[in-house]
N, C-alpha and C. Protein backbone atom coordinates (compact mmCIF):
# COMPACT_ATOMS: atom_id res chain seq x y z
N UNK A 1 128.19 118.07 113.97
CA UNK A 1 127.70 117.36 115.12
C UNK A 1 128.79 117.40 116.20
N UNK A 2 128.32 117.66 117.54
CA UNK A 2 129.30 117.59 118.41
C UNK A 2 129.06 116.12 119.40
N UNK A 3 129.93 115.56 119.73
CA UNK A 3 129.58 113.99 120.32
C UNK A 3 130.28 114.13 121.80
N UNK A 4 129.52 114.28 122.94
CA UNK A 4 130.45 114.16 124.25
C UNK A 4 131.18 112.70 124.32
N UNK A 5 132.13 112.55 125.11
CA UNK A 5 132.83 111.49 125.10
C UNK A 5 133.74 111.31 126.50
N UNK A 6 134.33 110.44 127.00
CA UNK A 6 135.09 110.21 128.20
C UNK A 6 136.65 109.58 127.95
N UNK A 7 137.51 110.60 128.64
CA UNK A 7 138.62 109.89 128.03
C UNK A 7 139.18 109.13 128.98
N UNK A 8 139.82 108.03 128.98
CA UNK A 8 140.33 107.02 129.67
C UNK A 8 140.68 107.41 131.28
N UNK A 9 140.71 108.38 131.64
CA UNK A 9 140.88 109.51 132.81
C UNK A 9 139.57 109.43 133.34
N UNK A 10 138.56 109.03 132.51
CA UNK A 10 137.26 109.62 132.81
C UNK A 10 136.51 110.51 132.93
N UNK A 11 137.27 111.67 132.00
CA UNK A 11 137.14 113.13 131.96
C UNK A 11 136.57 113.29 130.70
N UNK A 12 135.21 114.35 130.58
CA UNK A 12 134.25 114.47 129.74
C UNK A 12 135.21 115.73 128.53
N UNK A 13 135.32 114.92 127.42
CA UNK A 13 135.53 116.13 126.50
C UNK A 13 134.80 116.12 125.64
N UNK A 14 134.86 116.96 124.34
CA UNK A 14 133.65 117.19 123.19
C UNK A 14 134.22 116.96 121.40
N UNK A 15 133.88 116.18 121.06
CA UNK A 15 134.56 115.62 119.57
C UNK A 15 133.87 116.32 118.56
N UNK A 16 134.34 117.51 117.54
CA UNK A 16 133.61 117.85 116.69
C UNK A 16 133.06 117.08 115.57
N UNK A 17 132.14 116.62 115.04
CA UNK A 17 132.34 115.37 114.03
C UNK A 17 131.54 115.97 112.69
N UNK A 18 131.83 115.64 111.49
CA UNK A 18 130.83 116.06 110.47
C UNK A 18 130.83 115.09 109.33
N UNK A 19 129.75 114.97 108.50
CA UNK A 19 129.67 113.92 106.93
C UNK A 19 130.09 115.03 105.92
N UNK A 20 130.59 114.42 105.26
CA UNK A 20 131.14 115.00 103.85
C UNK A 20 129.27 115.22 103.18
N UNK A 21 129.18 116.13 102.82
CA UNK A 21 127.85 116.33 102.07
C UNK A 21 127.57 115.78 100.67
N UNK A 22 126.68 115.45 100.01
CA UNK A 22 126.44 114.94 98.86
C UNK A 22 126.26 115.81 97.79
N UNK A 23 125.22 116.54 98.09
CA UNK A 23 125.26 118.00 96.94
C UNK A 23 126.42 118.83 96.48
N UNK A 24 126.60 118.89 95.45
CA UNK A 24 127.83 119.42 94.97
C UNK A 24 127.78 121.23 95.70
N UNK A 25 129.01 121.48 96.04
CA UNK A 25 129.11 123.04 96.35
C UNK A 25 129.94 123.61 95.25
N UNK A 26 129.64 124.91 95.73
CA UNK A 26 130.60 126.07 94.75
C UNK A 26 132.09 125.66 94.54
N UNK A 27 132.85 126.23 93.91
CA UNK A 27 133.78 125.51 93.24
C UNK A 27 134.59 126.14 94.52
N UNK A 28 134.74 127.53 94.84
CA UNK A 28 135.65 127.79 95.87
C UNK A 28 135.52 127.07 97.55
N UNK A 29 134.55 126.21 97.56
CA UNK A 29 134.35 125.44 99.24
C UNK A 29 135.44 124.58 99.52
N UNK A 30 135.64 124.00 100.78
CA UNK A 30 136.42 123.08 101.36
C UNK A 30 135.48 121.61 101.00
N UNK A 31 134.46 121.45 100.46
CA UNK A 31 133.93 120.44 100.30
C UNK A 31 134.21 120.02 98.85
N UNK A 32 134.04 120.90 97.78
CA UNK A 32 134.72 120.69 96.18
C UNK A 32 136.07 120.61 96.47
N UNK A 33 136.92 121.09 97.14
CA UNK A 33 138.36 121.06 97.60
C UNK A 33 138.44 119.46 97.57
N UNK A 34 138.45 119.25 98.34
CA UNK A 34 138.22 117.35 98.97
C UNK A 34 137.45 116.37 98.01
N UNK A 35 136.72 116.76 97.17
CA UNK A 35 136.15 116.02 96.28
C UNK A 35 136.61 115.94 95.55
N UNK A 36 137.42 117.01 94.76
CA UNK A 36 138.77 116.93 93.59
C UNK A 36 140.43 116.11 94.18
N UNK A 37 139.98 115.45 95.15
CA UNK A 37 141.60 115.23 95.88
C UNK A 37 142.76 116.42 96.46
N UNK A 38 142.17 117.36 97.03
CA UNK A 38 142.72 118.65 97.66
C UNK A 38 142.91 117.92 98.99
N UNK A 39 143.45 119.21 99.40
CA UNK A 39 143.58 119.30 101.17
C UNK A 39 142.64 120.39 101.32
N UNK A 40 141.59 120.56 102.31
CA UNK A 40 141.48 122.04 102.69
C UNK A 40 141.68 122.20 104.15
N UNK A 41 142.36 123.47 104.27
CA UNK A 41 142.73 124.14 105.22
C UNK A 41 142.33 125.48 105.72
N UNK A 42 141.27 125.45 106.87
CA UNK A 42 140.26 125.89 107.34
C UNK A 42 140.38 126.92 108.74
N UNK A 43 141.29 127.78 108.73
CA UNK A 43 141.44 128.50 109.89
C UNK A 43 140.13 128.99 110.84
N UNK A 44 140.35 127.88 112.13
CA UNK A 44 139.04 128.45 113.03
C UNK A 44 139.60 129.01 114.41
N UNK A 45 138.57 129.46 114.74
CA UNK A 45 139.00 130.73 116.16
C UNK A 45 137.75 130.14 117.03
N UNK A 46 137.91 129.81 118.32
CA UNK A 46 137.02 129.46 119.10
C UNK A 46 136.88 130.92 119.85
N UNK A 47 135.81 131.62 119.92
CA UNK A 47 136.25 133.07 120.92
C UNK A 47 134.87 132.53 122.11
N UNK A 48 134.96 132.13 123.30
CA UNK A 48 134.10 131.79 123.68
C UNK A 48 133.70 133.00 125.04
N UNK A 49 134.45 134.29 125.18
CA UNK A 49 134.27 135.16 125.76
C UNK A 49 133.09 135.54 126.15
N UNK A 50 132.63 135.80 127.06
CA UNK A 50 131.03 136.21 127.13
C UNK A 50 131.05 137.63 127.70
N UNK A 51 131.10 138.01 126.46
CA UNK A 51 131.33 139.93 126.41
C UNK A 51 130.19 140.86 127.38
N UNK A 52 129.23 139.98 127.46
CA UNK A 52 128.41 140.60 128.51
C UNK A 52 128.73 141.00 129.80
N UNK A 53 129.09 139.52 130.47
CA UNK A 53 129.66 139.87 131.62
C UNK A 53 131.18 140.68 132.14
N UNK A 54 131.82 140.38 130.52
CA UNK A 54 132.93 140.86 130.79
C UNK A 54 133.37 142.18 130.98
N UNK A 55 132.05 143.07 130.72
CA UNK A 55 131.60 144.94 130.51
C UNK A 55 130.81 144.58 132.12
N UNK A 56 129.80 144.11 132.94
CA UNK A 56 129.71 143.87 134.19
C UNK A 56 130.83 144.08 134.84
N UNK A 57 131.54 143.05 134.36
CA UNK A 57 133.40 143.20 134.82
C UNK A 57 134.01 144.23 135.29
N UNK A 58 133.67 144.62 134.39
CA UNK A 58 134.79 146.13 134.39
C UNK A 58 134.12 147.39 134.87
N UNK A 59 133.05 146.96 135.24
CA UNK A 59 132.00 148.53 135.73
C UNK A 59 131.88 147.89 137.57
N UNK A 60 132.45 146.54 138.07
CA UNK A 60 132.32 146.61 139.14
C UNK A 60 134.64 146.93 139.91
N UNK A 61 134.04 147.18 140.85
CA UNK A 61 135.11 147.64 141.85
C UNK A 61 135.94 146.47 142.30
N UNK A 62 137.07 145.57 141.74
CA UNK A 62 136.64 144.32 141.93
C UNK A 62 138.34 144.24 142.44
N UNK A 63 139.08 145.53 142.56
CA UNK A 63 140.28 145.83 143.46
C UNK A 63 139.79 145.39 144.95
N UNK A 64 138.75 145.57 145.30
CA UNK A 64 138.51 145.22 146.86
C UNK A 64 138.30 143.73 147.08
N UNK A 65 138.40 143.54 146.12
CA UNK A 65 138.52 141.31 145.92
C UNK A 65 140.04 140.60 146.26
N UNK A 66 140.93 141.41 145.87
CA UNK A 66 142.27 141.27 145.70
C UNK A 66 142.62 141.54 146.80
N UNK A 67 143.44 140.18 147.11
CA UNK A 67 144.57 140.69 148.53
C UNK A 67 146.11 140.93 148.10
């Protein structure tokens, strides 16, 4: 779940939030991890690039933008 929120600034940021699940998972998950008293440690990559435009990008002439 993502929850918008305002920080004391009054500036809108975004809180990732989630419940621990009830159904048991596979033994290798971050959720059996934590249920046995583990840590899990979860390497994430936000890539929020929008590769579409970014090939637009590069097919326009965009040296004549630049001073």
């Amino acid at each position: 779940m993502i929850e918008k929120r305002i920080d004391p600034l009054g500036r809108t940021y975004y809180w990732l939030a989630a419940q621990l699940l009830r159904e048991k998972g596979a033994a290798d998950t971050d959720i059996e991890a934590v249920r046995k008293g583990k840590i899990s440690i979860t390497p994430l990559h936000f890539n929020l690039t929008d590769f579409r435009v970014l090939e637009k990008l590069k097919e326009m002439d965009v040296e004549k933008y630049v001073d």
